[in-house]
PDB file of N, CA and C in Angstrom:
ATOM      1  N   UNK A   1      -2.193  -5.933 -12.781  1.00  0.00           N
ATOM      2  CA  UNK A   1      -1.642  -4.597 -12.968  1.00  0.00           C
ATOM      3  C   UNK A   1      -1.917  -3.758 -11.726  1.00  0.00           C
ATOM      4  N   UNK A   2      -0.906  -3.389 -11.078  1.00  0.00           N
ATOM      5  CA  UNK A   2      -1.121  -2.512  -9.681  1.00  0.00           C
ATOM      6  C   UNK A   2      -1.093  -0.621 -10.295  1.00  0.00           C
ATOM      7  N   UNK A   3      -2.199  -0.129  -9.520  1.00  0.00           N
ATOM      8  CA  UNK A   3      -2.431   1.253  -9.597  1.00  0.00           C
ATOM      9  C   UNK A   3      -1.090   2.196  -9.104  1.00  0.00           C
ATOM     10  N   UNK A   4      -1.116   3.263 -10.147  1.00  0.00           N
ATOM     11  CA  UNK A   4       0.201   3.929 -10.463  1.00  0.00           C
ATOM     12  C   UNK A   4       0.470   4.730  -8.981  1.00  0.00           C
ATOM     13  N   UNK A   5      -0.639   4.903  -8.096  1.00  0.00           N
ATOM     14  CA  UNK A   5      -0.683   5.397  -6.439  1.00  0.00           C
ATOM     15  C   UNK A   5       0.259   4.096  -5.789  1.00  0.00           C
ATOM     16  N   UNK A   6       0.003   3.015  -6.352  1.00  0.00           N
ATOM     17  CA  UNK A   6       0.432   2.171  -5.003  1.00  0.00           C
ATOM     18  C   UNK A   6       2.443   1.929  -5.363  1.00  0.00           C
ATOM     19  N   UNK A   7       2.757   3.435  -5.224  1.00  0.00           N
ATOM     20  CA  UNK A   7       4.847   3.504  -5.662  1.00  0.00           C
ATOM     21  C   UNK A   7       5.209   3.462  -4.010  1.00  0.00           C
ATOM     22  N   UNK A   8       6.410   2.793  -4.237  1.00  0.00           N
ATOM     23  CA  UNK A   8       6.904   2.593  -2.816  1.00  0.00           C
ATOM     24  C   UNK A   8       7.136   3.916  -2.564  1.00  0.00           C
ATOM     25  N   UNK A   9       6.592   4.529  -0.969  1.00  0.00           N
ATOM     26  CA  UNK A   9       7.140   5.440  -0.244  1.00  0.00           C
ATOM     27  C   UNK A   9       5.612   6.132   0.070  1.00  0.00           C
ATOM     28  N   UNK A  10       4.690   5.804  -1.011  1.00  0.00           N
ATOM     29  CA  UNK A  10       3.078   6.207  -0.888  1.00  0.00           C
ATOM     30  C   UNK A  10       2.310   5.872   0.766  1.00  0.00           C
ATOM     31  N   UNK A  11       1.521   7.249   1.045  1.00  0.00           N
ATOM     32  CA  UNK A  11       0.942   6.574   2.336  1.00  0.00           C
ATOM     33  C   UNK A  11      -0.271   6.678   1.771  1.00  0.00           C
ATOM     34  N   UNK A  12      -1.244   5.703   2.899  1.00  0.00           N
ATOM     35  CA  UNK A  12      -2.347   5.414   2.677  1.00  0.00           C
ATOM     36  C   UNK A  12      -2.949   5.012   3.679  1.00  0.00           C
ATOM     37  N   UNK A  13      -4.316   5.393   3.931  1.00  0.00           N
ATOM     38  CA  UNK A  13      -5.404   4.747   4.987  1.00  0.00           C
ATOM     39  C   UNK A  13      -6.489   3.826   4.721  1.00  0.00           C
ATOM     40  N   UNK A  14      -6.559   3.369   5.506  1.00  0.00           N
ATOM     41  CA  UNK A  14      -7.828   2.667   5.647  1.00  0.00           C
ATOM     42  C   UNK A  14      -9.153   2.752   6.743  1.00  0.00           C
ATOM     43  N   UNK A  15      -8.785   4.147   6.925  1.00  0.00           N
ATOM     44  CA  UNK A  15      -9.506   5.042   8.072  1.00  0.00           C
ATOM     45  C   UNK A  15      -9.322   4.449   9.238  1.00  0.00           C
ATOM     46  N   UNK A  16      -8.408   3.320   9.825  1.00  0.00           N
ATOM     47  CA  UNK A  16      -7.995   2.879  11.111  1.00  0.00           C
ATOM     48  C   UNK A  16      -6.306   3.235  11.438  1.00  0.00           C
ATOM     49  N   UNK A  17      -5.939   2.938   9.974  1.00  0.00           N
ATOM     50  CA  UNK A  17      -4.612   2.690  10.464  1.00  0.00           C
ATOM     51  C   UNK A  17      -3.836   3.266   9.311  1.00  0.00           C
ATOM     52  N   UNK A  18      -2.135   3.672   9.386  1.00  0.00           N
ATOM     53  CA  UNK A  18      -1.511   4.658   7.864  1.00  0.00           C
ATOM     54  C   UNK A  18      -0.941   3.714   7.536  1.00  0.00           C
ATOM     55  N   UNK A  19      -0.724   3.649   6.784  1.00  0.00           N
ATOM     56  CA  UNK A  19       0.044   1.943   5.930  1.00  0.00           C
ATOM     57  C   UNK A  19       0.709   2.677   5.162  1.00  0.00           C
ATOM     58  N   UNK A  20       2.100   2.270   4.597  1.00  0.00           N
ATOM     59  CA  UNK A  20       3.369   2.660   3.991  1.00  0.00           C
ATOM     60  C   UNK A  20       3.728   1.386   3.031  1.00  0.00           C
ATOM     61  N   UNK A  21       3.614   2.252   1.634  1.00  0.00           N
ATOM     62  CA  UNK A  21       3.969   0.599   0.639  1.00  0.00           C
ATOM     63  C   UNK A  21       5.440   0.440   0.571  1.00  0.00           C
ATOM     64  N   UNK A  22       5.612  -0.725   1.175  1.00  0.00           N
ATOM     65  CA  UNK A  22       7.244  -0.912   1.006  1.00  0.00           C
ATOM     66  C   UNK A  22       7.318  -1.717  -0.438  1.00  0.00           C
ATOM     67  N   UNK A  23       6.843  -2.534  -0.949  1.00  0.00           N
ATOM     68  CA  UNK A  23       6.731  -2.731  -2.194  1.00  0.00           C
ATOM     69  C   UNK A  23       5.625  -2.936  -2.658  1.00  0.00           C
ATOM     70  N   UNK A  24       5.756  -2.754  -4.590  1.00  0.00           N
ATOM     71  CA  UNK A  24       4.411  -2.544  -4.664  1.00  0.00           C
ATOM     72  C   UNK A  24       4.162  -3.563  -6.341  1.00  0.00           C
ATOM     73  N   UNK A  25       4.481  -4.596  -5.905  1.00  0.00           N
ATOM     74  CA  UNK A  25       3.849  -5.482  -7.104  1.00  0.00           C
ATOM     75  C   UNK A  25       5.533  -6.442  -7.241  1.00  0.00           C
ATOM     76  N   UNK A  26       5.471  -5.831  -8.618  1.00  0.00           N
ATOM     77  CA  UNK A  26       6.422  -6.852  -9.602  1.00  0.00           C
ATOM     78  C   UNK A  26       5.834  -8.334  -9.977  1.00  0.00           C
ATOM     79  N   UNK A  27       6.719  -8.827  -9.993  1.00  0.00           N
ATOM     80  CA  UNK A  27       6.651 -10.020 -10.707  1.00  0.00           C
ATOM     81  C   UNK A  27       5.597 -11.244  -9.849  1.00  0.00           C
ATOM     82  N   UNK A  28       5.378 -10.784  -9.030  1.00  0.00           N
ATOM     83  CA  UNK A  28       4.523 -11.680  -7.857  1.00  0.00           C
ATOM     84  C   UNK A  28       3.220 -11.290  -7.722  1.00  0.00           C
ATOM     85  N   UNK A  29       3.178  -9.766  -8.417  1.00  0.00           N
ATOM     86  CA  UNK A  29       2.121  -9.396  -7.777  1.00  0.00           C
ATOM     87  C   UNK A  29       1.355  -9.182  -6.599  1.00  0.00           C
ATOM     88  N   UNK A  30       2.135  -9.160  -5.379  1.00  0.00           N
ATOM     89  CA  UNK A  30       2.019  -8.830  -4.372  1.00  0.00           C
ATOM     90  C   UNK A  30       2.330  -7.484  -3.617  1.00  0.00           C
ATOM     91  N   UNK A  31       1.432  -6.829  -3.068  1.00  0.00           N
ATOM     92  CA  UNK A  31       1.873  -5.172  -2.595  1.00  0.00           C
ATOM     93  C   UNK A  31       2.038  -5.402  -0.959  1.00  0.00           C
ATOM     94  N   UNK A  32       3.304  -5.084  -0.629  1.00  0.00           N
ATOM     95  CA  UNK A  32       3.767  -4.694   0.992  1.00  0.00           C
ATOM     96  C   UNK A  32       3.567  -3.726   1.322  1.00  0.00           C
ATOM     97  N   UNK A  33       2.974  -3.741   2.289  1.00  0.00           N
ATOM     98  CA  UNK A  33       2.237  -2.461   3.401  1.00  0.00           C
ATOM     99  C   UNK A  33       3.049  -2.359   4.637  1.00  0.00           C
ATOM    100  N   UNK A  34       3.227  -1.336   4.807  1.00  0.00           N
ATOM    101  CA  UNK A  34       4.292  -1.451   6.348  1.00  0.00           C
ATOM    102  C   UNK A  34       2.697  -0.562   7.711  1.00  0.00           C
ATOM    103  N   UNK A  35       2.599  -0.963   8.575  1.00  0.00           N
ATOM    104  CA  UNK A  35       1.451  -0.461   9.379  1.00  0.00           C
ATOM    105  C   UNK A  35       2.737   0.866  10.009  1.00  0.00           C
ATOM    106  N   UNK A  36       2.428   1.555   9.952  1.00  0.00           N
ATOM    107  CA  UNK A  36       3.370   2.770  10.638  1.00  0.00           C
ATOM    108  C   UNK A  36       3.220   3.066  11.802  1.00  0.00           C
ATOM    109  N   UNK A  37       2.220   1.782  12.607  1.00  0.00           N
ATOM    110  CA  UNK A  37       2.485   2.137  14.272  1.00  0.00           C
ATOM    111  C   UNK A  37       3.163   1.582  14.701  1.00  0.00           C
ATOM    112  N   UNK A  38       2.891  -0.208  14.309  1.00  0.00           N
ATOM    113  CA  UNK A  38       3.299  -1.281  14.863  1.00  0.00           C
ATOM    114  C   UNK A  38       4.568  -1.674  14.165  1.00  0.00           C
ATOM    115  N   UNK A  39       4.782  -1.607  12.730  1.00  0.00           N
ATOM    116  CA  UNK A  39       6.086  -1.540  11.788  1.00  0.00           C
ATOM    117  C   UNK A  39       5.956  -2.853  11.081  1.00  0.00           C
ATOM    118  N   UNK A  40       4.647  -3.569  11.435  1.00  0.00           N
ATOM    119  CA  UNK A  40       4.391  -4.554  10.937  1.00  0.00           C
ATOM    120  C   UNK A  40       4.249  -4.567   9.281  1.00  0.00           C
ATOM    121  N   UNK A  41       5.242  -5.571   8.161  1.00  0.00           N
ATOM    122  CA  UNK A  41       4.830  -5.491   7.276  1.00  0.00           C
ATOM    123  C   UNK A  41       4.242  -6.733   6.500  1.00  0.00           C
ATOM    124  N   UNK A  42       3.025  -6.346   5.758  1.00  0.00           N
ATOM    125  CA  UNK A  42       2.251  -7.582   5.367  1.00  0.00           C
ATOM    126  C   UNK A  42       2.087  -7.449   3.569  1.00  0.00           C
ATOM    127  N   UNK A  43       1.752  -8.489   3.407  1.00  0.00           N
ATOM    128  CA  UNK A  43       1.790  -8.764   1.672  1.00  0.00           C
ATOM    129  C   UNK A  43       0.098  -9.029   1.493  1.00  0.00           C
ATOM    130  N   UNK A  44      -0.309  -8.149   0.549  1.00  0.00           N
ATOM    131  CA  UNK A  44      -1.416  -8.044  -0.237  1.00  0.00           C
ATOM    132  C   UNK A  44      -1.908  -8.689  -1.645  1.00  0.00           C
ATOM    133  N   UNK A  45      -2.828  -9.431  -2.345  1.00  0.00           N
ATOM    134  CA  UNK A  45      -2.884  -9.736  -3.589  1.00  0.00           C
ATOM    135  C   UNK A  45      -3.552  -8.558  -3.477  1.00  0.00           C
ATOM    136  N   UNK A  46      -4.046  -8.795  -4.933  1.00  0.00           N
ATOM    137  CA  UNK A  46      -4.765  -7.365  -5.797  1.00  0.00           C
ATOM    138  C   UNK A  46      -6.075  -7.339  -5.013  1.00  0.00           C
ATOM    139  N   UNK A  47      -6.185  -8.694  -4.926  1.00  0.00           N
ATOM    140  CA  UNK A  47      -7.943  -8.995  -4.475  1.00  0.00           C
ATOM    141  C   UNK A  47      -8.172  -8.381  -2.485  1.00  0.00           C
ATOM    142  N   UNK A  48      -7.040  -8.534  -2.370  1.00  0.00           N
ATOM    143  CA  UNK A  48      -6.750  -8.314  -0.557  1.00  0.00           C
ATOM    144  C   UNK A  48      -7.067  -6.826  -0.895  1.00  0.00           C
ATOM    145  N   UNK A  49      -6.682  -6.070  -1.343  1.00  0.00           N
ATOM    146  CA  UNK A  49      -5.796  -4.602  -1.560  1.00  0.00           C
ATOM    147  C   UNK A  49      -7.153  -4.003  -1.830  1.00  0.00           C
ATOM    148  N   UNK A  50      -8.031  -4.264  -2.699  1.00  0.00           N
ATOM    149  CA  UNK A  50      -9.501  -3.766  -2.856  1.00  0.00           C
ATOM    150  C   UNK A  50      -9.818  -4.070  -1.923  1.00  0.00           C
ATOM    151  N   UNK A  51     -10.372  -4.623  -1.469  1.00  0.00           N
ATOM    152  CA  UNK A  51     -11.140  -5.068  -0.223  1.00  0.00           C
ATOM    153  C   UNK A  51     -10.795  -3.881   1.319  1.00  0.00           C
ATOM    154  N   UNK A  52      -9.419  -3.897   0.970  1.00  0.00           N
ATOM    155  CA  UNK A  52      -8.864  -2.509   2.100  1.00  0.00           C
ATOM    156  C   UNK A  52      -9.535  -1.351   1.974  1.00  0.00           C
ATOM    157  N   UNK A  53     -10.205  -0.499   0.961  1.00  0.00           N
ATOM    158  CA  UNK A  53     -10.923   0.410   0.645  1.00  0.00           C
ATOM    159  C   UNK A  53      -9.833   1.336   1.086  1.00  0.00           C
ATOM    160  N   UNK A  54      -8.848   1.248   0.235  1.00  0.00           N
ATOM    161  CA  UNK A  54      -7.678   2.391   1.325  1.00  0.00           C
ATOM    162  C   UNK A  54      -7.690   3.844   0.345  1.00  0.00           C
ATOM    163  N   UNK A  55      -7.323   4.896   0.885  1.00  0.00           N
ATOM    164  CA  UNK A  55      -7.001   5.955   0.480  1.00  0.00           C
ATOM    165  C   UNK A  55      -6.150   6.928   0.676  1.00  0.00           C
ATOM    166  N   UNK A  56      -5.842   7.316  -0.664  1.00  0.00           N
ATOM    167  CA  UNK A  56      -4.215   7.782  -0.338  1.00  0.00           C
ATOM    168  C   UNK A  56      -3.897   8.870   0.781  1.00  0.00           C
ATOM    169  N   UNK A  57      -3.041   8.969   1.312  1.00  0.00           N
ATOM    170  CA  UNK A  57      -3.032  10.487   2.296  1.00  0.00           C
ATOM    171  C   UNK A  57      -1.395  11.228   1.806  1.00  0.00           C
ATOM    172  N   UNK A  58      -1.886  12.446   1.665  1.00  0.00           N
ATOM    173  CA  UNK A  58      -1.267  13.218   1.266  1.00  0.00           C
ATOM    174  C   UNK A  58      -0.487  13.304  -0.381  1.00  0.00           C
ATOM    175  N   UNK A  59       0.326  13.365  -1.104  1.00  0.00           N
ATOM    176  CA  UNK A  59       0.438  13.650  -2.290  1.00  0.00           C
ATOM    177  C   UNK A  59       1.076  12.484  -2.662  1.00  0.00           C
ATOM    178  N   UNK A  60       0.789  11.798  -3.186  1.00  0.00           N
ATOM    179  CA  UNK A  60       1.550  10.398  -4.066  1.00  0.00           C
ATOM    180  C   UNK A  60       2.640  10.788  -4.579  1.00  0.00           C
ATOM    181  N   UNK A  61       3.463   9.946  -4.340  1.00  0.00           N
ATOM    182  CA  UNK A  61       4.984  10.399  -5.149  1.00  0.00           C
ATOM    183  C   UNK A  61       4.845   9.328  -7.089  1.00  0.00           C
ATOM    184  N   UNK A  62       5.410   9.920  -7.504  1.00  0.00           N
ATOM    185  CA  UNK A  62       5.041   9.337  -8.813  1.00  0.00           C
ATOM    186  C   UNK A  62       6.999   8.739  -9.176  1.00  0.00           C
ATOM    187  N   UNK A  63       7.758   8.889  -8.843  1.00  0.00           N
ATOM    188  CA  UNK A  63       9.224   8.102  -9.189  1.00  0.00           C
ATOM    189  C   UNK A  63       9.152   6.919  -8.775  1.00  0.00           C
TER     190      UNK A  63
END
């Protein structure tokens, strides 16, 4: 079950870098992070995604 913060369009840090969820679960359970310097996007399990200690920046969109 992915946290109701991690909706596509949400930013987030990991105090290095702003990461942008381009998707955020479904059926795979996998959450895409876009790095917003490099445009690099990478796939997360649940277990990856904790481990990021990330935090949200600025107001979570909830749609």
């Amino acid at each position: 079950m992915r946290s109701p913060g991690l909706a596509p369009g949400n930013y987030f840090t990991d105090g290095l870098r702003l990461l942008r969820v381009v998707d955020a679960g479904g059926e795979s359970a996998l959450t895409s992070l876009e790095d917003c310097l490099t445009l690099e996007v990478r796939h997360y399990s649940p277990g990856q995604l904790a481990q990021l200690r990330l935090r949200p920046v600025g107001r979570a969109r909830t749609d």
